[in-house]
Protein backbone atom coordinates (compact mmCIF):
# COMPACT_ATOMS: atom_id res chain seq x y z
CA UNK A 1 -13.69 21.52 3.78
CA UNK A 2 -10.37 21.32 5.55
CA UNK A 3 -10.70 24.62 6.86
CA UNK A 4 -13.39 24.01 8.53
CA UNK A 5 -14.06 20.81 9.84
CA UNK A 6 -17.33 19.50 11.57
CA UNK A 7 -17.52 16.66 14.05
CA UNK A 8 -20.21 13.92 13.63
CA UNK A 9 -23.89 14.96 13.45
CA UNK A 10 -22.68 18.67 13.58
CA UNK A 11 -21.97 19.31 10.21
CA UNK A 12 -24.25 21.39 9.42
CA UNK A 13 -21.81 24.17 6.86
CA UNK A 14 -20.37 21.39 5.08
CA UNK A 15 -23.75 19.66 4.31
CA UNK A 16 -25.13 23.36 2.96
CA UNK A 17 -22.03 23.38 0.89
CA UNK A 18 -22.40 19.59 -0.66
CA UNK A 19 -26.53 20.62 -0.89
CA UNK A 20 -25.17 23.89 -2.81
CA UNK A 21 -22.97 22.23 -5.19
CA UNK A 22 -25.71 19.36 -5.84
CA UNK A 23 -28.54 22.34 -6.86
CA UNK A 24 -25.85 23.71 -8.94
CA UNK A 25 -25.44 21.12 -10.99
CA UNK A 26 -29.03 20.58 -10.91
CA UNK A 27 -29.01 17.02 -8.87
CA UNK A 28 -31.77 16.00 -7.16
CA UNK A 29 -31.21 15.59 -3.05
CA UNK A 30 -32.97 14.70 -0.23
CA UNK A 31 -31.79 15.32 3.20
CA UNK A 32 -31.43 12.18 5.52
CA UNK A 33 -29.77 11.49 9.38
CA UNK A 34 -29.68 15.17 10.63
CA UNK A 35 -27.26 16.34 8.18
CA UNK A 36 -26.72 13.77 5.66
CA UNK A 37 -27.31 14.23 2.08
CA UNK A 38 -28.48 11.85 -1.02
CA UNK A 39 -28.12 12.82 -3.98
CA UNK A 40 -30.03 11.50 -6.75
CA UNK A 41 -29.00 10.75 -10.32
CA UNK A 42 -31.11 8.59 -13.17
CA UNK A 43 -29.50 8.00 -16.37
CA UNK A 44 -31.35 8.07 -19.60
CA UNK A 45 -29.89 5.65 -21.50
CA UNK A 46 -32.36 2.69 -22.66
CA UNK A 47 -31.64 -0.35 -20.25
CA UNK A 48 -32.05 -1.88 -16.63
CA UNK A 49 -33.01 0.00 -13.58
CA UNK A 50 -30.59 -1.23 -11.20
CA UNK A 51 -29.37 1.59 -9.14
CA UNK A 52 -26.09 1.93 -7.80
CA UNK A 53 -24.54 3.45 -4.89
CA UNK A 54 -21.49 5.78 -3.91
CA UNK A 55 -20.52 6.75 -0.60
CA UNK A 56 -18.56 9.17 0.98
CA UNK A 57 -18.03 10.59 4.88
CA UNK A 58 -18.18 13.68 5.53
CA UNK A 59 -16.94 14.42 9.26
CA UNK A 60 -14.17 14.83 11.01
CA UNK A 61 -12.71 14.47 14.57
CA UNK A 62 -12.25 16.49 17.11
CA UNK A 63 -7.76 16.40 17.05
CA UNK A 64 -6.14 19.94 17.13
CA UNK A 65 -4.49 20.58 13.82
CA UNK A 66 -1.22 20.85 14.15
CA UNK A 67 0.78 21.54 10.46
CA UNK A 68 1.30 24.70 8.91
CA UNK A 69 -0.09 25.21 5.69
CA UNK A 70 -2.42 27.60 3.56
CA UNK A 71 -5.63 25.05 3.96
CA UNK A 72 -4.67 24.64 7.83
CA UNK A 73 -7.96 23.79 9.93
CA UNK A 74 -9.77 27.43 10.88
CA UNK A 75 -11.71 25.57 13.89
CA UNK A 76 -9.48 24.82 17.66
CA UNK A 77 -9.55 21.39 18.66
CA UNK A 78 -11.43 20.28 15.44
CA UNK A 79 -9.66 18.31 11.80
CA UNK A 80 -10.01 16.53 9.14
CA UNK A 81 -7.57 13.52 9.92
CA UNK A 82 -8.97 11.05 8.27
CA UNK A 83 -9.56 12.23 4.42
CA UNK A 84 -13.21 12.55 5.22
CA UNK A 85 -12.74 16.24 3.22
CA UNK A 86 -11.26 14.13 0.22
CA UNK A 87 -13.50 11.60 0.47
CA UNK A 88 -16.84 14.60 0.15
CA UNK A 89 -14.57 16.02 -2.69
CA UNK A 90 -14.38 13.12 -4.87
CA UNK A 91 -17.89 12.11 -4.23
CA UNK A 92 -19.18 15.56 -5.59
CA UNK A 93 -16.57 15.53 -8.39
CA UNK A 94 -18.02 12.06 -8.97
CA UNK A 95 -21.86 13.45 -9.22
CA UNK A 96 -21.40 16.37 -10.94
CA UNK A 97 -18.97 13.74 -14.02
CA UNK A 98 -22.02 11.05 -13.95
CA UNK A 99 -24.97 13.66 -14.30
CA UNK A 100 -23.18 15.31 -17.15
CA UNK A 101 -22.67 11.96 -18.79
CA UNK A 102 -26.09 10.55 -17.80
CA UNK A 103 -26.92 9.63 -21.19
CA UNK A 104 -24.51 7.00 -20.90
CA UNK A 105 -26.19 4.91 -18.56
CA UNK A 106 -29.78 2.95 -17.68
CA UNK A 107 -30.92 2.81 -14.05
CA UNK A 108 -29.84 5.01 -11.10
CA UNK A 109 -26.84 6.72 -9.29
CA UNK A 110 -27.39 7.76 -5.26
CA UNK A 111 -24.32 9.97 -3.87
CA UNK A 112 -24.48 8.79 -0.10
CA UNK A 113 -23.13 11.83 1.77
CA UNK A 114 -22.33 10.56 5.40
CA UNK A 115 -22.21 11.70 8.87
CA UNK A 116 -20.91 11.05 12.13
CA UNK A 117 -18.98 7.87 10.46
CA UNK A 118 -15.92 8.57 13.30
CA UNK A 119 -18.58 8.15 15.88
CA UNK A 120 -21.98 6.57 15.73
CA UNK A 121 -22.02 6.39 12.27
CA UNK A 122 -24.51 7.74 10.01
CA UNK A 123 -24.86 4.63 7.95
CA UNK A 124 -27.28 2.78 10.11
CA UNK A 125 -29.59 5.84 10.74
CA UNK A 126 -29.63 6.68 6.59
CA UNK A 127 -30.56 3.18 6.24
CA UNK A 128 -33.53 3.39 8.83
CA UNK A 129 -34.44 6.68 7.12
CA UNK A 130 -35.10 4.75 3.67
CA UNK A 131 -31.92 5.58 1.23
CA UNK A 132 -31.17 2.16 0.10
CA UNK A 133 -34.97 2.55 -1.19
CA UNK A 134 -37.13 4.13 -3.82
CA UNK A 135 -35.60 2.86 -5.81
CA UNK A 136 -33.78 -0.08 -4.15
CA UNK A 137 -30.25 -0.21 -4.14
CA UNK A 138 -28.52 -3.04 -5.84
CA UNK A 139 -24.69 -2.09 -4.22
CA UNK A 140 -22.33 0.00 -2.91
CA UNK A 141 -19.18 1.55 -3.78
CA UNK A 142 -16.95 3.56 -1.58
CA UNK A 143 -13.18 3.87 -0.82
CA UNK A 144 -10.60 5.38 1.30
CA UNK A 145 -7.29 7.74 0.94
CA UNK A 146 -4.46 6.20 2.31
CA UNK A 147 -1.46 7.98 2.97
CA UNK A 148 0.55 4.51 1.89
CA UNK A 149 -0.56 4.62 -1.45
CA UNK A 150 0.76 7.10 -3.96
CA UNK A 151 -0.88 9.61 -6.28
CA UNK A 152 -2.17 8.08 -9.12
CA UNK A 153 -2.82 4.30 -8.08
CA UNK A 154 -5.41 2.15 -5.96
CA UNK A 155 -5.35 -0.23 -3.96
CA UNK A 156 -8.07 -3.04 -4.23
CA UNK A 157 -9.38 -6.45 -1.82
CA UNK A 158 -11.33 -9.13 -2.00
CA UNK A 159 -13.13 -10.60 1.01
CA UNK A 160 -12.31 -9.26 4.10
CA UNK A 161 -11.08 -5.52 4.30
CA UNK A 162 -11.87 -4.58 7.63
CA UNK A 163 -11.66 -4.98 11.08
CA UNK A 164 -15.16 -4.93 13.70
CA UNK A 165 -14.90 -2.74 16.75
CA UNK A 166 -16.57 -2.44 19.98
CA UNK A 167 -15.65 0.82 22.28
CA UNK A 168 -15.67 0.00 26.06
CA UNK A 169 -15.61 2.01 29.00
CA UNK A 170 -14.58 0.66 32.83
CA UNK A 171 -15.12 3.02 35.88
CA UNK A 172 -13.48 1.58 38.87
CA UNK A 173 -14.50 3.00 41.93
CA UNK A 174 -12.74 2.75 45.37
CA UNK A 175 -11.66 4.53 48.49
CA UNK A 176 -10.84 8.24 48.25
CA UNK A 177 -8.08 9.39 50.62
CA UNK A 178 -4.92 11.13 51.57
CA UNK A 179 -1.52 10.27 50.03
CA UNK A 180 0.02 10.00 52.89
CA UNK A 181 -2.09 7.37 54.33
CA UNK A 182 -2.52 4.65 51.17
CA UNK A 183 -3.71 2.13 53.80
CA UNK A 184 -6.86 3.88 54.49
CA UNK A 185 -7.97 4.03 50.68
CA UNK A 186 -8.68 1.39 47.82
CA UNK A 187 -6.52 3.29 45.11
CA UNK A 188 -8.63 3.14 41.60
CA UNK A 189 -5.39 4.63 39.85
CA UNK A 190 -3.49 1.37 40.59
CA UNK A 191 -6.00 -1.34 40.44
CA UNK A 192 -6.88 0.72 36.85
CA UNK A 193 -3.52 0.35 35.99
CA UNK A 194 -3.07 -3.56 36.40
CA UNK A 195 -6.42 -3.62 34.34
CA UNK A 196 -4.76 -1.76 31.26
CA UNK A 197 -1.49 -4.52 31.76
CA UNK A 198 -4.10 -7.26 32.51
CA UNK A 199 -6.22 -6.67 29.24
CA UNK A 200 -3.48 -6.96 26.78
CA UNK A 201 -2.73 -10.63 27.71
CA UNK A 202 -6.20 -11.40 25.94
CA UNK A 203 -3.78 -10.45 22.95
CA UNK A 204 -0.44 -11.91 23.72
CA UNK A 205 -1.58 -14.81 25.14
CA UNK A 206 -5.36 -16.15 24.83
CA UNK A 207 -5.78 -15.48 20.76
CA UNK A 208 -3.98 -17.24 18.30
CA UNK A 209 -1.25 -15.07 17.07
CA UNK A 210 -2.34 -15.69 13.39
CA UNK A 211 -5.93 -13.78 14.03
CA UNK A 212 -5.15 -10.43 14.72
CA UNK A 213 -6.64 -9.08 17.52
CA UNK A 214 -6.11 -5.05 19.14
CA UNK A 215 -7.18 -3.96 22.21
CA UNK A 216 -6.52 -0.22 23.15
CA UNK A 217 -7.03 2.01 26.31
CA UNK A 218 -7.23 5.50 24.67
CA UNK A 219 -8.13 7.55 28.09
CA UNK A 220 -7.59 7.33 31.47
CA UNK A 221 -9.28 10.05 34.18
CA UNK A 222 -8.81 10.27 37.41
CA UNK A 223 -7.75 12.39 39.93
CA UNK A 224 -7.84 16.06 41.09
CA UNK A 225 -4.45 16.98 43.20
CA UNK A 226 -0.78 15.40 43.55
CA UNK A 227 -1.49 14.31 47.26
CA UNK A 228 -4.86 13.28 47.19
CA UNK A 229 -5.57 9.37 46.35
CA UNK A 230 -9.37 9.69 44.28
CA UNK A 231 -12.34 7.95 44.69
CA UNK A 232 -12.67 6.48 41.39
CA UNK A 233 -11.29 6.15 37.60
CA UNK A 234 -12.42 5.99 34.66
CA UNK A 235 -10.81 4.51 30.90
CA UNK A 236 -12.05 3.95 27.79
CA UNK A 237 -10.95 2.33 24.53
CA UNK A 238 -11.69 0.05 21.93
CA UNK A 239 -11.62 -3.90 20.94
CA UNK A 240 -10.72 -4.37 17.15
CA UNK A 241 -11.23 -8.28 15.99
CA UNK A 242 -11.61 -9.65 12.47
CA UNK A 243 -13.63 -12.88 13.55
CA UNK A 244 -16.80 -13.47 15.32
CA UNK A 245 -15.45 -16.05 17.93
CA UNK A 246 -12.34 -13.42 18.43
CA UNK A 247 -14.74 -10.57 19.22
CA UNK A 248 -17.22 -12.43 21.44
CA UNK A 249 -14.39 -14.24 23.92
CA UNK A 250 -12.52 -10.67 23.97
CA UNK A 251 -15.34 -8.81 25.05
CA UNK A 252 -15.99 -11.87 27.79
CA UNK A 253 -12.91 -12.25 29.19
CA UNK A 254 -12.67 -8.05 29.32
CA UNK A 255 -15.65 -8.19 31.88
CA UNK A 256 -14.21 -11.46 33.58
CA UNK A 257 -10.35 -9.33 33.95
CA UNK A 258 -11.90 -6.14 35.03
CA UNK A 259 -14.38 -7.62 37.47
CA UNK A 260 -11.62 -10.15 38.71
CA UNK A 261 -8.75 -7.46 39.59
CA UNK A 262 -11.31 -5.09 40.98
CA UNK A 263 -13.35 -8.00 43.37
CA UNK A 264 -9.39 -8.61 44.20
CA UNK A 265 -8.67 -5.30 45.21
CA UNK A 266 -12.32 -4.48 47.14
CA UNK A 267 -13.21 -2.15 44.50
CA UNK A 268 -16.46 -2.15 42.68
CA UNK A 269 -16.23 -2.15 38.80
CA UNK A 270 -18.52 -1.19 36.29
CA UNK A 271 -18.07 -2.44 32.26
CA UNK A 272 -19.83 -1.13 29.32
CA UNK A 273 -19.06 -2.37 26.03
CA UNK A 274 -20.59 -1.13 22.69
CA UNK A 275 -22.01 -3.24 19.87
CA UNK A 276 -20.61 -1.17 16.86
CA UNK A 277 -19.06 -1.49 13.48
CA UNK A 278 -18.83 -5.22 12.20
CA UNK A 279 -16.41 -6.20 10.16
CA UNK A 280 -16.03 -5.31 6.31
CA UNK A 281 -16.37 -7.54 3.38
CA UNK A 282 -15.94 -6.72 0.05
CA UNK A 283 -17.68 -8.48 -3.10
CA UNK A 284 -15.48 -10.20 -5.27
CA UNK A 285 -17.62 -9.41 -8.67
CA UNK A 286 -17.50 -6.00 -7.69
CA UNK A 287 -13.71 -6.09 -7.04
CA UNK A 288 -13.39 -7.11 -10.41
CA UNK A 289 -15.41 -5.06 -12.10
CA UNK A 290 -13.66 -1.91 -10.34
CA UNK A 291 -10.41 -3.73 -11.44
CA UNK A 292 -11.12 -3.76 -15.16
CA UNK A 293 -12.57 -0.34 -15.07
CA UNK A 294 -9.58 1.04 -13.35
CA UNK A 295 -7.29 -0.97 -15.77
CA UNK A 296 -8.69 1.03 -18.46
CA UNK A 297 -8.46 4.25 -16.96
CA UNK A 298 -5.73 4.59 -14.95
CA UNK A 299 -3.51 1.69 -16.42
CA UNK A 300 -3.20 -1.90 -15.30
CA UNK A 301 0.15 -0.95 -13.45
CA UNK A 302 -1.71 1.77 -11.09
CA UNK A 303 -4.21 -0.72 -9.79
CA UNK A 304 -2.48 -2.47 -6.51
CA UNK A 305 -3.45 -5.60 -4.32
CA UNK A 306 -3.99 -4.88 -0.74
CA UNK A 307 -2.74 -7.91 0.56
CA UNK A 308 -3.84 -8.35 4.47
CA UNK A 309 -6.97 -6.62 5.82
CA UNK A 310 -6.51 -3.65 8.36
CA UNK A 311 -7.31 -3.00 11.81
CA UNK A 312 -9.07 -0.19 10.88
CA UNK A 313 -12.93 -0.09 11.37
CA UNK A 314 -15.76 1.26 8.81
CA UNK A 315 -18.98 2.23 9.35
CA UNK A 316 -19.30 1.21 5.32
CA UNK A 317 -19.73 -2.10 6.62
């Protein structure tokens, strides 16, 4: 899987490989959200029906791999960065365990194999497509490597794990022009640039400093020759809140900043902001359960306490 990693909704090898592996242990699938998978496990045992869940992601983002090693990414401009490769792994490894003990349990396992989570997310459209159904799903496990945590433990949290996101994009368009007559032109590139300085005071100074709040401006575009001022520029990024109030009076005052600089400077602004991942709770019965369990198997000394939440979104949400 690391050699060849798939972006979201593209993954088309590494779903035949998870359907091949699922036939081969003779687990029922269905196909779900393009190129998700479900697999489907029922347990003999005498006993309830509830049915539980496992998830894991299975794409990757488009970063060039850089290291050198034997599994090194085969694909230009495409890894997996984020573990989504381990994550498929252990979920298979996890399926192919349960259906060979299947005796052991009452009720139902579903493998939730899904896409696009770096982007769009595959959760919402698997739900819409009728997973958590037939039968209905009583909860959801799923986890995350962590390059912090060592070989051999876990790391576990109650309540809030997560942060919410919401990816924005601001084109700011002015007055094209020559360099050597600024006067003439409404430069984008600079009024853009006292946006990205603007937006961060919504951090440093408008949020309490004990509710963590990021806002980041991943790209900036603009331009097409050293002595030639542009017409217009373009940025995107993303707000990362762990309240409701936080995420709701960022996203305001974002519009009010960029709108405000850009009236200021006789440029015209346009704001989009996305609605996406909310933030992630866990269940504390279920944290508890997967604490005893994992106090059993891997020893009580293995099985850490994540102590703050991260800024980190999930689509598991």
């Amino acid at each position: 899987f690391h050699e060849h990693p798939e972006i979201g909704f593209e993954e088309v090898r590494t779903s035949q490989k998870i359907k091949g592996f699922l036939k081969a242990n003779d687990i029922e699938y269905i196909e779900v959200a393009k190129t998700g998978v479900c697999g489907i496990i029922k347990g003999t045992k005498e006993g309830n029906n509830k049915t539980v869940a496992l998830r894991g992601d299975i794409d990757a983002l488009p970063i060039q791999d850089m290291k050198t090693c034997e599994f090194k990414s085969m694909i230009d401009g495409m890894m997996h960065a984020c573990g989504h490769d381990a994550h498929t792994t252990i979920l298979m490894g996890a399926g192919k365990l349960l259906n060979k003990h299947k005796d052991k349990f009452s009720g139902t396992v579903k493998l939730l194999f899904e896409p696009a989570e770096e982007t769009t997310g595959g959760a919402t459209p698997m739900i819409n497509e009728g997973v958590l159904e037939n039968p209905k799903v009583d909860c959801i496990l799923g986890l995350h490597v962590d390059e912090e945590t060592e070989s051999g433990t876990i790391k576990i949290k109650k309540d809030l794990v997560n942060a919410a996101s919401n990816p924005f994009s601001i084109k700011i368009t002015g007055q094209g022009g020559h360099g050597a007559s600024p006067h003439t032109t409404v430069d984008p590139i600079v009024i853009a640039s006292h946006i990205v300085i603007a937006l961060q005071t919504i951090v440093s100074r408008e949020i309490s400093p004990v509710n963590p709040i990021v806002k980041t401006v991943g790209t900036l575009h603009a331009g097409t020759a050293q002595n030639i001022i542009p017409g217009e520029a373009v940025r995107s990024g993303m707000i990362r809140t762990m309240t409701k109030e936080a995420r709701t009076f960022a996203i305001k005052r974002l519009n009010e900043i960029v709108n405000g600089i850009a009236e200021m400077s006789r440029a015209k602004a346009e704001v989009k902001v996305d609605e996406s991942y909310p933030c992630l709770y866990n269940d504390d019965v279920f944290v508890d359960l997967v604490s005893e369990s994992a106090n059993e198997i891997i020893g009580k000394k293995n099985v850490l306490e994540q102590k703050a939440p991260k800024m980190g979104v999930e689509s598991f949400a």
